[in-house]
Protein backbone atom coordinates (compact mmCIF):
# COMPACT_ATOMS: atom_id res chain seq x y z
CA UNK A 1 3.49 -6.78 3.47
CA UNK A 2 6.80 -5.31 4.06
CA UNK A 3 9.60 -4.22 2.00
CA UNK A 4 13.18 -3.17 0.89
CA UNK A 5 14.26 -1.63 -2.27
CA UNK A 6 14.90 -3.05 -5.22
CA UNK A 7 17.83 -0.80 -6.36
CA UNK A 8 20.39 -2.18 -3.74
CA UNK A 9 19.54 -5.38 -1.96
CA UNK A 10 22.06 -4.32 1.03
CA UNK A 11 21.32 -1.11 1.66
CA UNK A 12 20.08 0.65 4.35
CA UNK A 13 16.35 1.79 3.25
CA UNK A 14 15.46 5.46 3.96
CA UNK A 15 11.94 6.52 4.29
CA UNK A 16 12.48 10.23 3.88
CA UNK A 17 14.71 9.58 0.72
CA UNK A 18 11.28 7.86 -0.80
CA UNK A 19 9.01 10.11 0.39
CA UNK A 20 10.95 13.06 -1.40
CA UNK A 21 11.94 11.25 -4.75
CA UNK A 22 7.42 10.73 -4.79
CA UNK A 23 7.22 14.27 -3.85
CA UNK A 24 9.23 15.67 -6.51
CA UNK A 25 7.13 13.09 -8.82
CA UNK A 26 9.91 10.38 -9.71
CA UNK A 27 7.45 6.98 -8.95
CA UNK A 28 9.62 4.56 -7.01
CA UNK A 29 9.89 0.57 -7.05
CA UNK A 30 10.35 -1.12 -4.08
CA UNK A 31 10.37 -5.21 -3.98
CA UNK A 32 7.99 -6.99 -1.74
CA UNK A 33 9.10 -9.19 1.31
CA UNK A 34 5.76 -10.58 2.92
CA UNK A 35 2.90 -11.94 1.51
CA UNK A 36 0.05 -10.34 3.45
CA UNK A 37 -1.07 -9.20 -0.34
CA UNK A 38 -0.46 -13.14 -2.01
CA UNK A 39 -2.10 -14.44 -4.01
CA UNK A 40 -2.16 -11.13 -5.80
CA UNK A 41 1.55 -9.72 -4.98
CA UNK A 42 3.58 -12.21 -4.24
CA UNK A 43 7.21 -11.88 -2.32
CA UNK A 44 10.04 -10.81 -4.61
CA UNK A 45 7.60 -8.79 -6.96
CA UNK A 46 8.46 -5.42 -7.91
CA UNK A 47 5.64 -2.76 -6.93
CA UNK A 48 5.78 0.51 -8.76
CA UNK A 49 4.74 3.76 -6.45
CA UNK A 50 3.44 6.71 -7.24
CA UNK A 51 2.56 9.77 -5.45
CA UNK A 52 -1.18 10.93 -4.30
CA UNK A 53 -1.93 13.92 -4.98
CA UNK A 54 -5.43 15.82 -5.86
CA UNK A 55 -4.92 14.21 -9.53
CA UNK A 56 -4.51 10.91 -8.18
CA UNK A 57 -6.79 10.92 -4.96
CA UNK A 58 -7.49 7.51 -3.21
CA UNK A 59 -10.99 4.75 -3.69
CA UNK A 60 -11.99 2.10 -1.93
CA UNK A 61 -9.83 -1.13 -3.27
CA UNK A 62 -6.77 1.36 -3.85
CA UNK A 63 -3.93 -0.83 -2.81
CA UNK A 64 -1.35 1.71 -0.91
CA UNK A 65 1.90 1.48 0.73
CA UNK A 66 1.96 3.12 4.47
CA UNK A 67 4.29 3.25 7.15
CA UNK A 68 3.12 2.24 10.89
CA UNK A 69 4.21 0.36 13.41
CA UNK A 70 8.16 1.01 12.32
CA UNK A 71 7.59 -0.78 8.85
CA UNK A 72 6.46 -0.13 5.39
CA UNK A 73 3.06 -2.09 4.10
CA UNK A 74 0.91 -2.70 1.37
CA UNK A 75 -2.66 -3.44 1.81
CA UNK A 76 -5.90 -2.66 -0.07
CA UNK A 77 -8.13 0.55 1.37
CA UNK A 78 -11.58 -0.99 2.60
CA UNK A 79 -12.59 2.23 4.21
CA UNK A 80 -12.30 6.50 4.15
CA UNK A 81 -13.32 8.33 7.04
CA UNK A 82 -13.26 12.14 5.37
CA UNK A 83 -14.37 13.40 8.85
CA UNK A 84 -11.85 11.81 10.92
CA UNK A 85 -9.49 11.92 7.90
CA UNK A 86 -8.39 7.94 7.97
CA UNK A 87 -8.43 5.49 6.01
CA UNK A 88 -8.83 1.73 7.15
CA UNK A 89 -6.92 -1.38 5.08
CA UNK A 90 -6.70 -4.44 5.19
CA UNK A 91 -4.49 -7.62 3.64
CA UNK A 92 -5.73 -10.46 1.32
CA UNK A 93 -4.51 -13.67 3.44
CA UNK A 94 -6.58 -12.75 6.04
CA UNK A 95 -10.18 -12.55 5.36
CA UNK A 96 -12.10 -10.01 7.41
CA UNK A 97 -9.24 -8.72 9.57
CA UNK A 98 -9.22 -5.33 9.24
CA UNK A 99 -5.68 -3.05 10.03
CA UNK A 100 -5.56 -0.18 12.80
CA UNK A 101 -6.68 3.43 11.41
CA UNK A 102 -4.09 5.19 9.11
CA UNK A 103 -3.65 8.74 9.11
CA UNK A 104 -3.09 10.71 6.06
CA UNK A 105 0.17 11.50 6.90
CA UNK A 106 1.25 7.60 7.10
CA UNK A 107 0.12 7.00 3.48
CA UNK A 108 3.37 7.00 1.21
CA UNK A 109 1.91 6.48 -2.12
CA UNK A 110 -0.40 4.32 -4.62
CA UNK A 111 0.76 1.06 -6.11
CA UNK A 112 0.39 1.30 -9.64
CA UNK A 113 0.95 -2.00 -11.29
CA UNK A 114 -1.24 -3.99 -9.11
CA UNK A 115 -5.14 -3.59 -8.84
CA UNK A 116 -7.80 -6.03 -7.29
CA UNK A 117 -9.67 -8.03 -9.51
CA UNK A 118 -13.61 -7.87 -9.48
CA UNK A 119 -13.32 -11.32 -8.19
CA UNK A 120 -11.22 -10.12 -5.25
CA UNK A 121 -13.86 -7.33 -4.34
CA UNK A 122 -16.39 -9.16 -4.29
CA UNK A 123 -15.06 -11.61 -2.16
CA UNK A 124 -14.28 -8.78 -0.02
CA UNK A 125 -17.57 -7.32 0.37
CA UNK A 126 -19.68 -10.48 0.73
CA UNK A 127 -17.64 -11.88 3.36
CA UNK A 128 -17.81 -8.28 5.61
C-alpha cells in the first residue's frame, strides 16, 4: 500500500522530513494510494502515524508503515524474529503471501486509527 501526503497533494514527499516530525513525537497523516490493505484501508483514506518507541513497542497484527523497495507501505506484522531482529508482514488482498524480511531500521511508525478486526485474524491464522 503506498502513499503521499495528505497536506499537499503536489508535493514532493520527503522521507527524512517524516521520520523526524515522528521522532520529535508530532504523529503524521499520510493518505493511502494502493489497496494492498482494502477491504480494511481503502485508497484515499487518511492513516494517522505514530512513532514506536519502548512505550509503544510492536505485536503481531500491528499494522505499520515501512519503507523498502524505494516506496512507503502499510501492511499488518504476522511475524517478530527478536534474534534476527525482523519483522515479517504481509497485505490483506492477498491471502497467505507473506512480504520480504523488514529490518528495524525500515519500520517508520504504527498506524493508529486502523486495527484488524478479530474476524480478520482469524482468517489470518487459519488460512497459514
Amino acid at each position: 500500500m503506498e502513499h503521499k501526503p495528505s497536506s499537499s497533494k503536489n508535493s514532493q514527499f520527503d522521507l527524512e522530513v517524516l521520520k523526524r516530525k515522528l521522532a520529535s513525537g508530532r504523529d503524521q497523516t499520510l493518505t493511502v494510494v494502493s489497496d494492498s490493505m482494502s477491504p480494511l484501508i481503502l485508497v484515499g483514506e487518511e492513516i494517522h502515524i505514530t512513532a514506536i518507541n519502548e512505550e509503544i513497542g510492536l505485536k503481531i497484527f500491528d499494522i505499520i508503515l515501512f519503507y523498502q523497495g524505494g516506496r512507503l507501505n502499510t501492511h499488518f506484522l504476522t511475524k517478530i524474529d527478536k534474534i534476527e531482529d525482523q519483522f515479517i508482514t504481509r497485505s490483506l488482498k492477498i491471502s497467505g503471501d507473506q512480504d520480504y524480511p523488514l529490518k528495524r531500521s525500515e519500520i517508520i511508525g504504527k498506524i493508529k486509527n486502523k486495527k484488524l478486526s478479530f474476524w480478520h485474524k482469524l482468517k489470518v491464522l487459519l488460512l497459514s
